[in-house]
PDB file of N, CA and C in Angstrom:
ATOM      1  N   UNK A   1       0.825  -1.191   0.000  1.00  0.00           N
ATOM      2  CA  UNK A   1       0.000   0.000   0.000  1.00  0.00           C
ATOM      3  C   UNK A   1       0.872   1.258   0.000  1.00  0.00           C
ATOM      4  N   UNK A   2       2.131   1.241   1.002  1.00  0.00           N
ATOM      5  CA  UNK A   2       2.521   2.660   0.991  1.00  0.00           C
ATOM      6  C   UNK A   2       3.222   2.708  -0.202  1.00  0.00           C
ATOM      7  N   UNK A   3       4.231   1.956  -1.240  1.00  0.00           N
ATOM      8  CA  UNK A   3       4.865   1.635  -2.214  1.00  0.00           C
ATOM      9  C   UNK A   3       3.646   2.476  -3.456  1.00  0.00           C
ATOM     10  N   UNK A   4       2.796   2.043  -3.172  1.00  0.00           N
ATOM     11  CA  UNK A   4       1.338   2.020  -4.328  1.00  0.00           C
ATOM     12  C   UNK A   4       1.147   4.288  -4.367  1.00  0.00           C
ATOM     13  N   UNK A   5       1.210   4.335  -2.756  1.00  0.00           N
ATOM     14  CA  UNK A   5       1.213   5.618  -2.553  1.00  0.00           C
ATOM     15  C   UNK A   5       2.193   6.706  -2.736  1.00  0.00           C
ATOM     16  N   UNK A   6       3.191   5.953  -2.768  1.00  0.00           N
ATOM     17  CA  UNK A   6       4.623   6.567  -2.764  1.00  0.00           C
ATOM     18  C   UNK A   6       4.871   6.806  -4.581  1.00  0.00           C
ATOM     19  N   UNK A   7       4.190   5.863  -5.360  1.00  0.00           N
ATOM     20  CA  UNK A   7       4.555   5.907  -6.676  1.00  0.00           C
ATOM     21  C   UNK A   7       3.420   6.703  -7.166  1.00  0.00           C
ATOM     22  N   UNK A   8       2.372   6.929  -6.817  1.00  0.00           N
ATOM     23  CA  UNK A   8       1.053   7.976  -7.000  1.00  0.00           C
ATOM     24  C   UNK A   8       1.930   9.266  -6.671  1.00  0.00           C
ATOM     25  N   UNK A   9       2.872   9.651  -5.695  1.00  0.00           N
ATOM     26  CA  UNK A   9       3.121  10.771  -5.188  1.00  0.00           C
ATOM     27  C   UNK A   9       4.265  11.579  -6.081  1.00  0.00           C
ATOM     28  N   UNK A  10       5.268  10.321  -6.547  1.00  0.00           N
ATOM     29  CA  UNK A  10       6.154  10.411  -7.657  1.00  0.00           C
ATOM     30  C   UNK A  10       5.530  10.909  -9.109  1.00  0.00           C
ATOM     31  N   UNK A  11       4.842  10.023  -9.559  1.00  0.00           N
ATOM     32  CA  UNK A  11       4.222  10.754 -10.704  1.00  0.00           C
ATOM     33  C   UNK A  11       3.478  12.198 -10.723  1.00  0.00           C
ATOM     34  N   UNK A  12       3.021  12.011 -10.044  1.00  0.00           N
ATOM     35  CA  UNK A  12       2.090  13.673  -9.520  1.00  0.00           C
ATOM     36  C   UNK A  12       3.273  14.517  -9.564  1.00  0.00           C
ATOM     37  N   UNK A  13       4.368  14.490  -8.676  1.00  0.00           N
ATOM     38  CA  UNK A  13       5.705  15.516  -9.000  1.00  0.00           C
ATOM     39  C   UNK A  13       6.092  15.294 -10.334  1.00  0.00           C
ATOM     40  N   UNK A  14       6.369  14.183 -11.154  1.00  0.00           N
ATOM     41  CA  UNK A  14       6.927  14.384 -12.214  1.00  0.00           C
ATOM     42  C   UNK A  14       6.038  14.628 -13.268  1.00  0.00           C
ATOM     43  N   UNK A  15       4.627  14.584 -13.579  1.00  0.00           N
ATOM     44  CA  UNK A  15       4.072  15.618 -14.360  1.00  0.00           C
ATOM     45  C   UNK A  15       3.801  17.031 -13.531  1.00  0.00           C
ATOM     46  N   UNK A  16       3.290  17.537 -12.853  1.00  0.00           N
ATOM     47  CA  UNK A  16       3.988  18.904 -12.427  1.00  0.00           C
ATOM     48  C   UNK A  16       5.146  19.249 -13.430  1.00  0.00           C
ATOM     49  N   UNK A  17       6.350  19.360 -12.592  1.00  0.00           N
ATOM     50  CA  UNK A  17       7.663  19.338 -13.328  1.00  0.00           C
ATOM     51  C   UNK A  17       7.434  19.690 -15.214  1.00  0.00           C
ATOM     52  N   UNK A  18       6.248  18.320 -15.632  1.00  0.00           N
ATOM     53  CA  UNK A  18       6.799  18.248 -17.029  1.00  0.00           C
ATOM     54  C   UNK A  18       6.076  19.412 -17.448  1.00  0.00           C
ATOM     55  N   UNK A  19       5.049  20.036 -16.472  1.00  0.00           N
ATOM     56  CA  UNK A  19       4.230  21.158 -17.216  1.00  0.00           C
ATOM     57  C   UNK A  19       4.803  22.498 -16.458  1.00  0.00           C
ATOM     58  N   UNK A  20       5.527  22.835 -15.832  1.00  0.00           N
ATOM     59  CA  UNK A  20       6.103  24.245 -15.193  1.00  0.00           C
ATOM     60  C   UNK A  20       6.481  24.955 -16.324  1.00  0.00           C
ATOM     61  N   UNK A  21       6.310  26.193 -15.712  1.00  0.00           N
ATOM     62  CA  UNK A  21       6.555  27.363 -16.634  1.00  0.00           C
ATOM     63  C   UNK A  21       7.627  27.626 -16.291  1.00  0.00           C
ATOM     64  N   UNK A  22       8.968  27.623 -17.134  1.00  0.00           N
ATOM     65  CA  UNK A  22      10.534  28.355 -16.543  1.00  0.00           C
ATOM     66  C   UNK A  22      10.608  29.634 -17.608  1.00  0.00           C
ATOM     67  N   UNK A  23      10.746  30.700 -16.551  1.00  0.00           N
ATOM     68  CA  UNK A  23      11.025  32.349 -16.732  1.00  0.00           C
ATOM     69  C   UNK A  23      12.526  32.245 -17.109  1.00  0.00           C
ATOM     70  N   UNK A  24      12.914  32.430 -18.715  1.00  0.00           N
ATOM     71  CA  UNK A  24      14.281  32.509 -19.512  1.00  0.00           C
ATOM     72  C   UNK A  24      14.734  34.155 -19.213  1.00  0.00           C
ATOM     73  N   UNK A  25      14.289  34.739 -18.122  1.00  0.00           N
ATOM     74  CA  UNK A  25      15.334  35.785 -17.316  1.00  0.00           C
ATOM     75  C   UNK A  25      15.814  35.649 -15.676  1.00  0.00           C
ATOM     76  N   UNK A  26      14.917  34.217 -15.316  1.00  0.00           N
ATOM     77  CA  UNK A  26      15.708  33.843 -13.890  1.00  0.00           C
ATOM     78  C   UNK A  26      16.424  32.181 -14.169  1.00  0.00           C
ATOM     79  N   UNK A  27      16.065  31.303 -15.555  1.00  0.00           N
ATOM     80  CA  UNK A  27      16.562  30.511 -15.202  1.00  0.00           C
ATOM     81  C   UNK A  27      17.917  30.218 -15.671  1.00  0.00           C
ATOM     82  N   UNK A  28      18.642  29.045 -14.977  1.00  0.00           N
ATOM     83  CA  UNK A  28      19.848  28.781 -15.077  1.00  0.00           C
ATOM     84  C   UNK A  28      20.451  27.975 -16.199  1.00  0.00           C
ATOM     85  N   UNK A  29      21.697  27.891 -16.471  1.00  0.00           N
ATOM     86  CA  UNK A  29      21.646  26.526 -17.606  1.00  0.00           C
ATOM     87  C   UNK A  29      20.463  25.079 -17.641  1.00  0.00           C
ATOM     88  N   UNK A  30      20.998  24.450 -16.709  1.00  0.00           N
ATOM     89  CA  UNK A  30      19.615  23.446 -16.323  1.00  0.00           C
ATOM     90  C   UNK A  30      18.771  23.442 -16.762  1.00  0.00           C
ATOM     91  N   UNK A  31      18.377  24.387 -16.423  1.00  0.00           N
ATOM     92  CA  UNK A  31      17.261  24.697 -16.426  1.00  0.00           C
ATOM     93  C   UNK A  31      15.903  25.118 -17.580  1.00  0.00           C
ATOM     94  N   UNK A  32      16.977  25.745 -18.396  1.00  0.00           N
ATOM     95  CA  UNK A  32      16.965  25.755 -19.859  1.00  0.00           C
ATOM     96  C   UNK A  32      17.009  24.599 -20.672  1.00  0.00           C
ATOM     97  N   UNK A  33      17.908  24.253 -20.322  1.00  0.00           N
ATOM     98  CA  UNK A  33      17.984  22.850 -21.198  1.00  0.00           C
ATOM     99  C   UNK A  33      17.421  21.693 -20.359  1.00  0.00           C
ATOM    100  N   UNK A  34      16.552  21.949 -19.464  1.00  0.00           N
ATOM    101  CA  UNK A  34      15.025  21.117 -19.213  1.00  0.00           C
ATOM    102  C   UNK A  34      14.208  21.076 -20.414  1.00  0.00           C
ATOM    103  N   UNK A  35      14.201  22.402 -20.663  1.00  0.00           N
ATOM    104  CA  UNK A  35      13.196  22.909 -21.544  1.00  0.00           C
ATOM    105  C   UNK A  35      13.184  21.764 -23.216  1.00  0.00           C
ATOM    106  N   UNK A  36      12.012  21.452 -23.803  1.00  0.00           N
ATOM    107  CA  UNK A  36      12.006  20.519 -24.881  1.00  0.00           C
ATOM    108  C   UNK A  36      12.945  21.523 -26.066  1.00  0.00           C
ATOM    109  N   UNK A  37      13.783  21.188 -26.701  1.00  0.00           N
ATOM    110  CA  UNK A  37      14.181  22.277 -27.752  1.00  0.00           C
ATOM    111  C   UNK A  37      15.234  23.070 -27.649  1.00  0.00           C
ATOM    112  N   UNK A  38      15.381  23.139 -26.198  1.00  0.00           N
ATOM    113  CA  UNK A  38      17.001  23.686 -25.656  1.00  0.00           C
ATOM    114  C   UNK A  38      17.991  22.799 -25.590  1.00  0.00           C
ATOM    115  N   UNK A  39      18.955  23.112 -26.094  1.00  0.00           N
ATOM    116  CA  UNK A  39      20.267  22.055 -26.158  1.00  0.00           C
ATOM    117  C   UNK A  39      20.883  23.002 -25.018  1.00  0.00           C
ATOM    118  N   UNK A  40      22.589  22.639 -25.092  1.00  0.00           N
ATOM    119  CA  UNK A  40      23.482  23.786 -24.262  1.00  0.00           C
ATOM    120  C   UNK A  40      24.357  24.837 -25.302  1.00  0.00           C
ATOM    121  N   UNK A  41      23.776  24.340 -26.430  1.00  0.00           N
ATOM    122  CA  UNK A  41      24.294  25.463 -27.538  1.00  0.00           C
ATOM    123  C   UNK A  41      23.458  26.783 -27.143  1.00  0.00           C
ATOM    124  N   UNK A  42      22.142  26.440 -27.131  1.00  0.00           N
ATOM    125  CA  UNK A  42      21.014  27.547 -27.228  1.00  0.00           C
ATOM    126  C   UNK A  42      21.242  28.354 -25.979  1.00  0.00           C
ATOM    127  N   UNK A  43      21.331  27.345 -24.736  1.00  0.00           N
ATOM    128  CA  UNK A  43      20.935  27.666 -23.418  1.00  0.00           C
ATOM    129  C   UNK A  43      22.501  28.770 -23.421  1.00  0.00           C
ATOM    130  N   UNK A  44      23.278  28.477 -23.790  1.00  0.00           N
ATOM    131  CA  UNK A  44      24.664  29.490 -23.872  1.00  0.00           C
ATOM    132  C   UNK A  44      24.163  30.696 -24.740  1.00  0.00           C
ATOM    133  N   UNK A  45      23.690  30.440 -25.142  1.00  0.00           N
ATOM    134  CA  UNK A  45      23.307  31.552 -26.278  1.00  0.00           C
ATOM    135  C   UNK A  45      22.611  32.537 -25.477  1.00  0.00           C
ATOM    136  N   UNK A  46      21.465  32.404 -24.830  1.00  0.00           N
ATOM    137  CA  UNK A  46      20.600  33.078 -24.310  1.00  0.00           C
ATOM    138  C   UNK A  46      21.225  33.794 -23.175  1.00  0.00           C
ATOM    139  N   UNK A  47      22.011  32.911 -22.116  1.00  0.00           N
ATOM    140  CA  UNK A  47      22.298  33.345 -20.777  1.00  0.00           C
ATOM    141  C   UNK A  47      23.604  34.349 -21.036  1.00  0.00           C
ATOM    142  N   UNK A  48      24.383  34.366 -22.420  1.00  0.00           N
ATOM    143  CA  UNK A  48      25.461  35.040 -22.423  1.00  0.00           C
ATOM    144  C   UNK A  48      24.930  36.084 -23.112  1.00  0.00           C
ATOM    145  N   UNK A  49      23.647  36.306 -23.599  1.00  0.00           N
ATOM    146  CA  UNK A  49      23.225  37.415 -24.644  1.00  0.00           C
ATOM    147  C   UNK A  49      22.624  38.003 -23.286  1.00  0.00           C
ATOM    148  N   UNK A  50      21.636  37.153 -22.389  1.00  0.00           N
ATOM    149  CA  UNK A  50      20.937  37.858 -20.621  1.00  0.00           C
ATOM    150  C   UNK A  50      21.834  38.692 -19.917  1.00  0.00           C
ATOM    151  N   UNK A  51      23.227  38.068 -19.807  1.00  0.00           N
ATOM    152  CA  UNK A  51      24.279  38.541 -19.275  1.00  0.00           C
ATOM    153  C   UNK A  51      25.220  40.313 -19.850  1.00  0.00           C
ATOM    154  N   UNK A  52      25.183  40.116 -21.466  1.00  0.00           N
ATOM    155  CA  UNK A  52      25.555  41.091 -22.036  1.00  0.00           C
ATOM    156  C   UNK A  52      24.425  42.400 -21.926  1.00  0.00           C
ATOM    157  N   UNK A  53      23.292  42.188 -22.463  1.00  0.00           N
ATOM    158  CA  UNK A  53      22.316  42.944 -22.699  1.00  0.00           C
ATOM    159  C   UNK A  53      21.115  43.410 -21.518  1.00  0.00           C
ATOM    160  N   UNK A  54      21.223  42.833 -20.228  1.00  0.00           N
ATOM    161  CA  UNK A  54      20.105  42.143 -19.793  1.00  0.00           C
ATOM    162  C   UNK A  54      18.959  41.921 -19.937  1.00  0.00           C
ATOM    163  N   UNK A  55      17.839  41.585 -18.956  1.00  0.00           N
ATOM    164  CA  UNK A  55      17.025  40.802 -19.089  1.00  0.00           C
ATOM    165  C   UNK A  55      16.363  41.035 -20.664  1.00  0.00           C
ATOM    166  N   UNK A  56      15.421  40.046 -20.420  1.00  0.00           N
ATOM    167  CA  UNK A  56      14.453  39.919 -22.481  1.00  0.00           C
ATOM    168  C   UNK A  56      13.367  40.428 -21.727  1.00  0.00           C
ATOM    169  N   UNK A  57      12.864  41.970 -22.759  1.00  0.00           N
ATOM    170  CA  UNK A  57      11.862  42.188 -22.398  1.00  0.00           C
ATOM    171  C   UNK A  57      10.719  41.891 -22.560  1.00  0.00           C
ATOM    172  N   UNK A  58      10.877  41.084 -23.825  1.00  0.00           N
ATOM    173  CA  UNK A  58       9.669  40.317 -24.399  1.00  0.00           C
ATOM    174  C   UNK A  58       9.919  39.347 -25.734  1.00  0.00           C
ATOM    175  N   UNK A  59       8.993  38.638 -26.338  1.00  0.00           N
ATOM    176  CA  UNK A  59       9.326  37.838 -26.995  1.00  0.00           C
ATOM    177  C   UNK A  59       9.966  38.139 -28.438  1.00  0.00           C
ATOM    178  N   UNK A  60       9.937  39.428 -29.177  1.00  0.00           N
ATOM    179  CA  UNK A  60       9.967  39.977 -29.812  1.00  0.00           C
ATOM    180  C   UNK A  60      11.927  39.911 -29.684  1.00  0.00           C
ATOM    181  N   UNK A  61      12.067  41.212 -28.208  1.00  0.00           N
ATOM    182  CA  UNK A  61      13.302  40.634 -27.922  1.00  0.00           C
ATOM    183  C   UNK A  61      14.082  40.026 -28.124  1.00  0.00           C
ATOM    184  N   UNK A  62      13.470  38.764 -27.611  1.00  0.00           N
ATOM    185  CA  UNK A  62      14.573  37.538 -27.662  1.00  0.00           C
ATOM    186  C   UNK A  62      14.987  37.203 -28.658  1.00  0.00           C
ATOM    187  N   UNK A  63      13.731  37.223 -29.943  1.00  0.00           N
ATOM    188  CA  UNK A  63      13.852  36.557 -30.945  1.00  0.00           C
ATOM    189  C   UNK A  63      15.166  37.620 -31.773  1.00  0.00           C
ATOM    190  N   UNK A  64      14.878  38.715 -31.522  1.00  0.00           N
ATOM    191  CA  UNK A  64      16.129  39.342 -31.754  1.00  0.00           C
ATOM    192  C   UNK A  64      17.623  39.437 -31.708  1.00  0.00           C
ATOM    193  N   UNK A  65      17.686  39.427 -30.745  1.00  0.00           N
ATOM    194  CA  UNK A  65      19.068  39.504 -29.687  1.00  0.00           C
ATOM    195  C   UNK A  65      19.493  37.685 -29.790  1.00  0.00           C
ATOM    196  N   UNK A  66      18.891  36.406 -29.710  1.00  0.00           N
ATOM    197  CA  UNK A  66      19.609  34.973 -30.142  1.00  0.00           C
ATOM    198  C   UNK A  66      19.550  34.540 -31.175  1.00  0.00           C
ATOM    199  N   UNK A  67      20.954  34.425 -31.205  1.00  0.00           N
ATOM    200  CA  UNK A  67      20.666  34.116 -32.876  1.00  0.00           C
ATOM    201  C   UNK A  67      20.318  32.218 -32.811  1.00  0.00           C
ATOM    202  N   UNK A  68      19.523  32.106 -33.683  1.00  0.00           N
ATOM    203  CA  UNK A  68      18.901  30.369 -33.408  1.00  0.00           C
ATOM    204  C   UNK A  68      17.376  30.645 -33.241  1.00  0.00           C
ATOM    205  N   UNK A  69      16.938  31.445 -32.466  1.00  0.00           N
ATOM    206  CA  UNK A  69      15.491  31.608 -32.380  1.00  0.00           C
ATOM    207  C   UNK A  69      14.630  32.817 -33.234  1.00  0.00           C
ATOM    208  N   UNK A  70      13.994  32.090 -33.734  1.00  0.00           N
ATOM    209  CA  UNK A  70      12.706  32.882 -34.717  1.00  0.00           C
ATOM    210  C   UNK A  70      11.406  32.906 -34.315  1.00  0.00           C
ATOM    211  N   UNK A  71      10.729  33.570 -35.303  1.00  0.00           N
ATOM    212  CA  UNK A  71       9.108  32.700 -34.954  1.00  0.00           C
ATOM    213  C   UNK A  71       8.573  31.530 -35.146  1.00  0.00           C
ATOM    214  N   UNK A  72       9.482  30.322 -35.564  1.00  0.00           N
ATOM    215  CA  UNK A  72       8.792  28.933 -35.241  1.00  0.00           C
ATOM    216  C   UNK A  72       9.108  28.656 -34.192  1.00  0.00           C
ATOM    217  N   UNK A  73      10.704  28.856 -34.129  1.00  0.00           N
ATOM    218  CA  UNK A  73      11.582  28.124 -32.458  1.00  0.00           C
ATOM    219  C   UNK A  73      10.459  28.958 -31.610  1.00  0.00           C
ATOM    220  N   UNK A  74      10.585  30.026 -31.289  1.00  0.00           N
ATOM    221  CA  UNK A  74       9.560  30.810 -30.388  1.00  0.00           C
ATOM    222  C   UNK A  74       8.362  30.035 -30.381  1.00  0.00           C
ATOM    223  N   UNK A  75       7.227  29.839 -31.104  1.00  0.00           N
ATOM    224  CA  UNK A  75       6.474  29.115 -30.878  1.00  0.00           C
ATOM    225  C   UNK A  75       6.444  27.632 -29.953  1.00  0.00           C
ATOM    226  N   UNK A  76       7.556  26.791 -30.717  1.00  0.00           N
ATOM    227  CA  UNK A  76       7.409  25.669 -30.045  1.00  0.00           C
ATOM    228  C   UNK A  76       8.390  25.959 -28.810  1.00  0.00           C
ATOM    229  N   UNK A  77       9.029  27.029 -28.478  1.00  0.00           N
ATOM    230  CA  UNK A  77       9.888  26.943 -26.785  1.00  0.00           C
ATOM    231  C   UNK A  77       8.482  27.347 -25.930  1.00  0.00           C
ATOM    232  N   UNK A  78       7.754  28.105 -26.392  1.00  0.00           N
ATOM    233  CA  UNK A  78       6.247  28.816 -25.346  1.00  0.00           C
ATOM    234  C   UNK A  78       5.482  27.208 -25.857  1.00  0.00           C
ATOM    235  N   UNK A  79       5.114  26.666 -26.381  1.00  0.00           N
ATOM    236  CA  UNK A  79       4.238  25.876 -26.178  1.00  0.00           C
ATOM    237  C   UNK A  79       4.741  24.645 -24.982  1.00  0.00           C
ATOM    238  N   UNK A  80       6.829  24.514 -25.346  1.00  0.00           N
ATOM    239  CA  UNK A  80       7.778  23.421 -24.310  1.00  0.00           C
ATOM    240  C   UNK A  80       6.959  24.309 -22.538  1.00  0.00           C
ATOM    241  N   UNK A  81       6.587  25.054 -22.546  1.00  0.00           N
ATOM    242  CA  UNK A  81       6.713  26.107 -21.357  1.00  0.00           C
ATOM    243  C   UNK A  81       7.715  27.278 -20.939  1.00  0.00           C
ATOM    244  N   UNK A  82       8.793  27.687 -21.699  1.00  0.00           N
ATOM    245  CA  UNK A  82       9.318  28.584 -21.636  1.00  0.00           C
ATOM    246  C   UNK A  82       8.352  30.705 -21.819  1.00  0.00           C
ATOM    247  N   UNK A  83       8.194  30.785 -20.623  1.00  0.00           N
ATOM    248  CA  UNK A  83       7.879  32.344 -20.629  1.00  0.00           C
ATOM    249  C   UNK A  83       9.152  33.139 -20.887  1.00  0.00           C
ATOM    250  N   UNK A  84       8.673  34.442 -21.101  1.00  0.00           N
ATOM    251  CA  UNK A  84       9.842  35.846 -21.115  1.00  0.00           C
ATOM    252  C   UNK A  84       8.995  36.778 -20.447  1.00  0.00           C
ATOM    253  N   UNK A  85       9.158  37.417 -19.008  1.00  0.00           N
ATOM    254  CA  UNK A  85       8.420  37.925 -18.476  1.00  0.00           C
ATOM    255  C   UNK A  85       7.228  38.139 -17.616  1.00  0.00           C
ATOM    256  N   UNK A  86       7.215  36.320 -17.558  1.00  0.00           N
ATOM    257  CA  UNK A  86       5.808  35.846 -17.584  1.00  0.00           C
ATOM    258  C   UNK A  86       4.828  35.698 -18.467  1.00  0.00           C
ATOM    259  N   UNK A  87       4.928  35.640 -19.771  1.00  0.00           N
ATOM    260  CA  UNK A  87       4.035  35.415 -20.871  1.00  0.00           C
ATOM    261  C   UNK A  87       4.252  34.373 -21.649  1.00  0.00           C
ATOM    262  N   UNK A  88       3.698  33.958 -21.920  1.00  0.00           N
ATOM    263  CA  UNK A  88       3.610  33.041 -23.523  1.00  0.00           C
ATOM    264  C   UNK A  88       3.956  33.790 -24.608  1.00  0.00           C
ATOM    265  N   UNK A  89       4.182  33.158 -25.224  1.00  0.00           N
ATOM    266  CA  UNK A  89       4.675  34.289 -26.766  1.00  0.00           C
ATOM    267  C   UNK A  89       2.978  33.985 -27.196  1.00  0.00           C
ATOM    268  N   UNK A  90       2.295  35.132 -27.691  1.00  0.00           N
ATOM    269  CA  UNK A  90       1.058  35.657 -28.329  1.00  0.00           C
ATOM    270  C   UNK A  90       0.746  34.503 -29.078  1.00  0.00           C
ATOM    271  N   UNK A  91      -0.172  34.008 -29.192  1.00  0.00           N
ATOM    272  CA  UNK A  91      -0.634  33.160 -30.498  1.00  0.00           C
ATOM    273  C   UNK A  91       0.353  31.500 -30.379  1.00  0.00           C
ATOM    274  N   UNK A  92       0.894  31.643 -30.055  1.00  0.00           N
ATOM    275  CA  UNK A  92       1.849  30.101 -29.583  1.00  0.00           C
ATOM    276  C   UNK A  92       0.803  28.721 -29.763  1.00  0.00           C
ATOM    277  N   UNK A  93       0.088  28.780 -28.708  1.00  0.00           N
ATOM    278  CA  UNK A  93      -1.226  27.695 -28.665  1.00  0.00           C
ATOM    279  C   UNK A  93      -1.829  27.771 -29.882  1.00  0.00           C
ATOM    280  N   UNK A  94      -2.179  28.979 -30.247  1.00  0.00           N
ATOM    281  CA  UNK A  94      -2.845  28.922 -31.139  1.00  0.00           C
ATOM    282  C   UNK A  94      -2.611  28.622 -32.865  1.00  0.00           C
ATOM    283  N   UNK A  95      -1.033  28.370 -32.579  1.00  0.00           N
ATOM    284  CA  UNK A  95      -0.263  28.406 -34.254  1.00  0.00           C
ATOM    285  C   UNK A  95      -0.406  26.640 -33.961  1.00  0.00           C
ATOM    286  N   UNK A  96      -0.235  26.126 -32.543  1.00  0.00           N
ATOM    287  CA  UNK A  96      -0.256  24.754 -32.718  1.00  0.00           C
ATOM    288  C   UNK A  96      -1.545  24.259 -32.905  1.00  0.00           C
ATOM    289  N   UNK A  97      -2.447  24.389 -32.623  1.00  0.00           N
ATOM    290  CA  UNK A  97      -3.809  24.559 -33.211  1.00  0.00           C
ATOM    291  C   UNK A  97      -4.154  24.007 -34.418  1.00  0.00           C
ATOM    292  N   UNK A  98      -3.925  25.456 -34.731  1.00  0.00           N
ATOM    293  CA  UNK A  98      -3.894  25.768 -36.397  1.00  0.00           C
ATOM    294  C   UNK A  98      -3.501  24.413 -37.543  1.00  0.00           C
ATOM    295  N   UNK A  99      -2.523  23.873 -36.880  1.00  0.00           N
ATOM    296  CA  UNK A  99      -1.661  23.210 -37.335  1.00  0.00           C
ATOM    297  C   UNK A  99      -2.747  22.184 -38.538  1.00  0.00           C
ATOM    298  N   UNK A 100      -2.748  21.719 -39.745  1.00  0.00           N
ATOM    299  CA  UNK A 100      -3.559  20.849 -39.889  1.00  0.00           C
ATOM    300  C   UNK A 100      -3.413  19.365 -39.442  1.00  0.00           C
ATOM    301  N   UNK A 101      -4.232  18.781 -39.696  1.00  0.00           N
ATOM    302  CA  UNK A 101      -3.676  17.083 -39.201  1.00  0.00           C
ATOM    303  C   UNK A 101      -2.789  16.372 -40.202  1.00  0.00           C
ATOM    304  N   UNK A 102      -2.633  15.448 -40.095  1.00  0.00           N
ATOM    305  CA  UNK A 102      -1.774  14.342 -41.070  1.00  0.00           C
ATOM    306  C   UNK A 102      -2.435  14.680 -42.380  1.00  0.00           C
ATOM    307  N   UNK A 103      -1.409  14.605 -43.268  1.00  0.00           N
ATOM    308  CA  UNK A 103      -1.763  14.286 -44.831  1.00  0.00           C
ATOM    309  C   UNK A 103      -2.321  15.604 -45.405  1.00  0.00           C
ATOM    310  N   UNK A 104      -2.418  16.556 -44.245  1.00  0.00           N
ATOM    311  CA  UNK A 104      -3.160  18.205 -44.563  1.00  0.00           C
ATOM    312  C   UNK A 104      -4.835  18.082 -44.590  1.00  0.00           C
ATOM    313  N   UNK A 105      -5.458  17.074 -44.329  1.00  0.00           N
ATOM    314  CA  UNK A 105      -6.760  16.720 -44.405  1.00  0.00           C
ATOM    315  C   UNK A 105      -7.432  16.954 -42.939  1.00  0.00           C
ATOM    316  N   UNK A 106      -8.415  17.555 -43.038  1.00  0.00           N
ATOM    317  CA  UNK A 106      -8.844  17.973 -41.667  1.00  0.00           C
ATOM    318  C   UNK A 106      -9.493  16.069 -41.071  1.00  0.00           C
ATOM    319  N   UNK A 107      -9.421  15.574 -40.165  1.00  0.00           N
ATOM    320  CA  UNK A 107      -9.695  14.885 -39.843  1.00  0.00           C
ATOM    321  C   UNK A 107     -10.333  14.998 -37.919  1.00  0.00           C
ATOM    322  N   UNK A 108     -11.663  14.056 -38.141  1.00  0.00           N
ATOM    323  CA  UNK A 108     -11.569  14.166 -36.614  1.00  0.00           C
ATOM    324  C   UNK A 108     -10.902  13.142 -36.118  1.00  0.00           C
ATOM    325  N   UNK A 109     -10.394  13.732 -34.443  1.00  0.00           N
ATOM    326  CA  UNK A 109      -9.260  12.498 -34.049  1.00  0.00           C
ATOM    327  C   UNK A 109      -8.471  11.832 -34.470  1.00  0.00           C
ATOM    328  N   UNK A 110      -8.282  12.349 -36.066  1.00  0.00           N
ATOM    329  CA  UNK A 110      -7.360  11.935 -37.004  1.00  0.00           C
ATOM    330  C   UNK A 110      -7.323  10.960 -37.322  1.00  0.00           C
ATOM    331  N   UNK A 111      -8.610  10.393 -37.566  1.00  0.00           N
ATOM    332  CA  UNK A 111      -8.906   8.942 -37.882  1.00  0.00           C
ATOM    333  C   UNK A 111      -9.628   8.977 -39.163  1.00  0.00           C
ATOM    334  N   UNK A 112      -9.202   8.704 -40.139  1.00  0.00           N
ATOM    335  CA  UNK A 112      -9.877   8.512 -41.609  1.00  0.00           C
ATOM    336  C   UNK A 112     -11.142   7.715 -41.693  1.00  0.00           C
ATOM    337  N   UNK A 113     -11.970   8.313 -42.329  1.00  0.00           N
ATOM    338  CA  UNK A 113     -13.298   7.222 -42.353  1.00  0.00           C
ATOM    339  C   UNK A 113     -13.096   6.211 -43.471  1.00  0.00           C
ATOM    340  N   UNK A 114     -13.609   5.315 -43.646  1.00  0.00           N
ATOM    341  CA  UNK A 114     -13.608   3.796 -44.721  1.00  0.00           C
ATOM    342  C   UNK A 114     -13.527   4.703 -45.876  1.00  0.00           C
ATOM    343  N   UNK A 115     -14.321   6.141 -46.583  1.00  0.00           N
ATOM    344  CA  UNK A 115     -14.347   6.396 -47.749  1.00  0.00           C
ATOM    345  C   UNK A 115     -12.696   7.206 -48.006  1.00  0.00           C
ATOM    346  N   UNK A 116     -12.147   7.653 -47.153  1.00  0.00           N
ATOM    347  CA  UNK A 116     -10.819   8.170 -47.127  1.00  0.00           C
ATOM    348  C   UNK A 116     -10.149   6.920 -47.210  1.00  0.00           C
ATOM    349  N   UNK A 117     -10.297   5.534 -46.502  1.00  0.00           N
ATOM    350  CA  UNK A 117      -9.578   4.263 -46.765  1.00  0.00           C
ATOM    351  C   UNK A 117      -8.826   3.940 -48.019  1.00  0.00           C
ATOM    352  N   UNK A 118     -10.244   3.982 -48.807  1.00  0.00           N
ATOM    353  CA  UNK A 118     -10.310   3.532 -49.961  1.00  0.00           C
ATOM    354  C   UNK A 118      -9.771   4.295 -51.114  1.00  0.00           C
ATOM    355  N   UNK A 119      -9.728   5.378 -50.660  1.00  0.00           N
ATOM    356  CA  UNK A 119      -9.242   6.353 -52.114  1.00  0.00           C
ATOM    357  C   UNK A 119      -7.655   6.513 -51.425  1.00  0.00           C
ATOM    358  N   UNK A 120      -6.696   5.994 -50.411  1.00  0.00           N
ATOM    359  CA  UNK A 120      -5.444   5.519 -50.284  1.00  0.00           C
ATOM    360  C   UNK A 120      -5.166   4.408 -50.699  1.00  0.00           C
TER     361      UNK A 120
END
């Protein structure tokens, strides 16, 4: 029973964890490269551009000042959970959204019906 409870208590911390928001003007190497999409190329990039320039005032910013990040990387680091300021980069969720499904075909649940079967 306590084993049963102890591994309920583990997972609960480690999704937490996988969904935290890390602020890229307090966090550390690590910490960064927690992040899905950060290597220690990037995470150098950022903390030595934080260091030169300081903090990012916004997403616009950043995308400026590192070289490596644009508006796709930006998108998918705010969707990994990376804020600047406390924000999401604008529209982030919503570009993944957008996104169409497989094959560019709107699908629900992305499951083809028998008449889509057949014409593959």
């Amino acid at each position: 029973m306590f084993k049963r409870l102890l591994l309920g208590v583990a997972l609960l911390v480690g999704f937490a964890s996988a969904f935290a928001q890390v602020e890229i003007n307090k966090a550390d190497q690590a910490t960064l490269e927690g992040i899905r999409g950060v290597g220690p190329k990037l995470s150098k990039a950022i903390l030595d551009e934080r260091k030169k320039a300081g903090e990012f005032k916004d997403w616009s910013d950043l995308e400026s000042r590192v070289k490596g990040v644009g508006d796709k990387s930006a998108v998918r680091l705010s969707n990994a959970g990376l804020t600047v300021n406390g924000q999401a980069r604008p529209g982030a969720a919503a570009a993944k959204a957008d996104k169409p499904s497989k094959g560019g075909k709107e699908m629900k649940n992305d499951v083809p019906n028998k008449e889509e079967v057949k014409k593959q």
